[in-house]
C-alpha atoms as a PDB file:
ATOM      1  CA  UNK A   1     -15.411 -22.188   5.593  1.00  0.00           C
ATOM      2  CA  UNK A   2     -12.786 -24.734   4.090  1.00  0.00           C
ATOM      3  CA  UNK A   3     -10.246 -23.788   2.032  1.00  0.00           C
ATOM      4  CA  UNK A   4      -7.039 -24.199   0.780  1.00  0.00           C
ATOM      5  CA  UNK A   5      -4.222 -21.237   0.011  1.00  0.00           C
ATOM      6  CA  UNK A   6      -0.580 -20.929  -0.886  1.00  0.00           C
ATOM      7  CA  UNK A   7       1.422 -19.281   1.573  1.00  0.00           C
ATOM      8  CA  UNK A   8       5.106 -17.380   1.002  1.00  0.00           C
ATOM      9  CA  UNK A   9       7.413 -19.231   3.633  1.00  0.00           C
ATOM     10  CA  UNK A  10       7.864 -16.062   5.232  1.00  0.00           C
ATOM     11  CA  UNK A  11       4.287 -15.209   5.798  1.00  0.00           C
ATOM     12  CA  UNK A  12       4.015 -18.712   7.055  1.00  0.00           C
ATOM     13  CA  UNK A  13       6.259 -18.346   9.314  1.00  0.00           C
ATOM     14  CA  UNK A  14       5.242 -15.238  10.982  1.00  0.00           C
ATOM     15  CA  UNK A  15       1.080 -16.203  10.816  1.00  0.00           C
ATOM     16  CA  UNK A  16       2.518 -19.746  12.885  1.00  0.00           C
ATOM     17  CA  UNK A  17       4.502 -17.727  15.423  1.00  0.00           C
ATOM     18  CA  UNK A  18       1.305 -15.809  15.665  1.00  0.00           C
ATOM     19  CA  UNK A  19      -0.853 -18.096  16.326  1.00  0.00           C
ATOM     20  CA  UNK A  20       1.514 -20.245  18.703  1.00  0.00           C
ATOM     21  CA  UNK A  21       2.051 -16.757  20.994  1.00  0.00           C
ATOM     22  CA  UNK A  22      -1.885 -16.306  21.236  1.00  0.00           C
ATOM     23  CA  UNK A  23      -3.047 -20.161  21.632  1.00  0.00           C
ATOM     24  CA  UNK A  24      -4.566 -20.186  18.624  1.00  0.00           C
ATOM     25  CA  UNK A  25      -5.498 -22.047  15.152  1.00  0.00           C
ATOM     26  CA  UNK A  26      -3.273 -21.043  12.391  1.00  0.00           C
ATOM     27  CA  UNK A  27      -6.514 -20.100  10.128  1.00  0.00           C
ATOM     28  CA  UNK A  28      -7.874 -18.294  13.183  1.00  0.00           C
ATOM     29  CA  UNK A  29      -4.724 -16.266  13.296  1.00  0.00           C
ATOM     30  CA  UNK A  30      -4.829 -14.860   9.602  1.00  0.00           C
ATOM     31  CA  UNK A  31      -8.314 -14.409   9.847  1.00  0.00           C
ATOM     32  CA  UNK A  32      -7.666 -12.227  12.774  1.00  0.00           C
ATOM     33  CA  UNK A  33      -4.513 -10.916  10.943  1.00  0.00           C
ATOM     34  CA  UNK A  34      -6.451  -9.758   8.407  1.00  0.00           C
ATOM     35  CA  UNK A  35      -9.464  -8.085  10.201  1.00  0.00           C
ATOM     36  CA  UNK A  36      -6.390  -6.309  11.814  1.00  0.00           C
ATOM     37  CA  UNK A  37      -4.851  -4.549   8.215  1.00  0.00           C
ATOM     38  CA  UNK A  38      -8.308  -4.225   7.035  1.00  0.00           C
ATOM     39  CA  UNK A  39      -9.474  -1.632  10.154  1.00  0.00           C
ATOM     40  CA  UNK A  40      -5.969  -0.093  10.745  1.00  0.00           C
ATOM     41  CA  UNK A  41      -6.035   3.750   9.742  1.00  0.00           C
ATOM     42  CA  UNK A  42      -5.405   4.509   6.196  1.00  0.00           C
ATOM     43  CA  UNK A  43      -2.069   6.830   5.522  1.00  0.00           C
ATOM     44  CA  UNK A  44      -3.364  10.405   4.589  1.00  0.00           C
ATOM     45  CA  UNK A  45      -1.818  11.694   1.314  1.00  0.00           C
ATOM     46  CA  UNK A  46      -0.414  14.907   1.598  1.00  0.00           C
ATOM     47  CA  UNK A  47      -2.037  16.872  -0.713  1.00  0.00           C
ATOM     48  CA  UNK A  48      -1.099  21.059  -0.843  1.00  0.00           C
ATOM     49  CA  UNK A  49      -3.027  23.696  -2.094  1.00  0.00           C
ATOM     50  CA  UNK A  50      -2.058  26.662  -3.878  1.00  0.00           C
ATOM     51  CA  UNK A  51      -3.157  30.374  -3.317  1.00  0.00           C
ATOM     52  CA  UNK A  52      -6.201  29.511  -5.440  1.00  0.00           C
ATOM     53  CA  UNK A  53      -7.226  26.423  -3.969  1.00  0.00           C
ATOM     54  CA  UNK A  54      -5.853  24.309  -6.855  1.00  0.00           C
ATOM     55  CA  UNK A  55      -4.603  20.692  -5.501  1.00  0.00           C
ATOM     56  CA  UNK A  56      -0.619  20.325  -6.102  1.00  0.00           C
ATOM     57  CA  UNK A  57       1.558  17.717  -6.020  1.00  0.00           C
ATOM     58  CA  UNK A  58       4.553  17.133  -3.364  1.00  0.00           C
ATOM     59  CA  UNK A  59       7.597  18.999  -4.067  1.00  0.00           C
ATOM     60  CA  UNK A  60      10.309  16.306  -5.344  1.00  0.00           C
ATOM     61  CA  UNK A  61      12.595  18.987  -5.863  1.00  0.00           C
ATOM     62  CA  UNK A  62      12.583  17.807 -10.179  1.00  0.00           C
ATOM     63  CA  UNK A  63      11.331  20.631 -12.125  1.00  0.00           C
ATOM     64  CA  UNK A  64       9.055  19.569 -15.534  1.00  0.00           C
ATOM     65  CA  UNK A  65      10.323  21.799 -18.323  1.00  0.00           C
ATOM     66  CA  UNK A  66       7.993  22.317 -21.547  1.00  0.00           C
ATOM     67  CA  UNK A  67      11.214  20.571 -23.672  1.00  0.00           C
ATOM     68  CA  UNK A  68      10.298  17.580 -21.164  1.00  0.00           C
ATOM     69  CA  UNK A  69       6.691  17.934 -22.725  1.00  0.00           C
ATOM     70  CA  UNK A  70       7.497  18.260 -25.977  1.00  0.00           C
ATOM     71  CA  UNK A  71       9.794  15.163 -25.718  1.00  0.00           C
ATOM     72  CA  UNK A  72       6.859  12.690 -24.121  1.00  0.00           C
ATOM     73  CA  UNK A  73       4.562  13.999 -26.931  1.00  0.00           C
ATOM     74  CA  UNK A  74       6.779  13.140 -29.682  1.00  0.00           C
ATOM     75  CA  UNK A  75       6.765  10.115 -28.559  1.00  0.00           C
ATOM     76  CA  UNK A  76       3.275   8.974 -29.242  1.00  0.00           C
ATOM     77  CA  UNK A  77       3.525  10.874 -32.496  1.00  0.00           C
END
């Protein structure tokens, strides 16, 4: 398929030196790019569990007061 797409100069840069180390087309070489980030493993999120089996966020070391509450629902009042 033909088409036609706008390219940062950086990403142009870097699919061209690509596709002049493996011999290839510059479309073949984002199209191969591509395939590549779609099948590359995923990041796991680390999710915790409490005692109970509840799901809990990462610790960020900021504690969320009920005055922090209050505040964020008085605004939408």
């Amino acid at each position: 398929m033909r088409t036609n797409v706008t390219l940062d100069d950086d990403v142009h840069q870097l699919a061209s030196i690509y596709a002049g180390a493996k011999g290839i087309t510059l479309g073949a070489a984002i199209g191969e790019l591509i395939r590549k980030a779609e099948s590359a493993p995923r990041p796991v999120p680390d999710i915790r569990r409490s005692p109970n089996g509840l799901p809990c966020f990462p610790p960020t070391g900021k504690v969320l007061t009920s005055q922090m509450v209050k505040e964020a629902e008085s605004e939408f009042d």
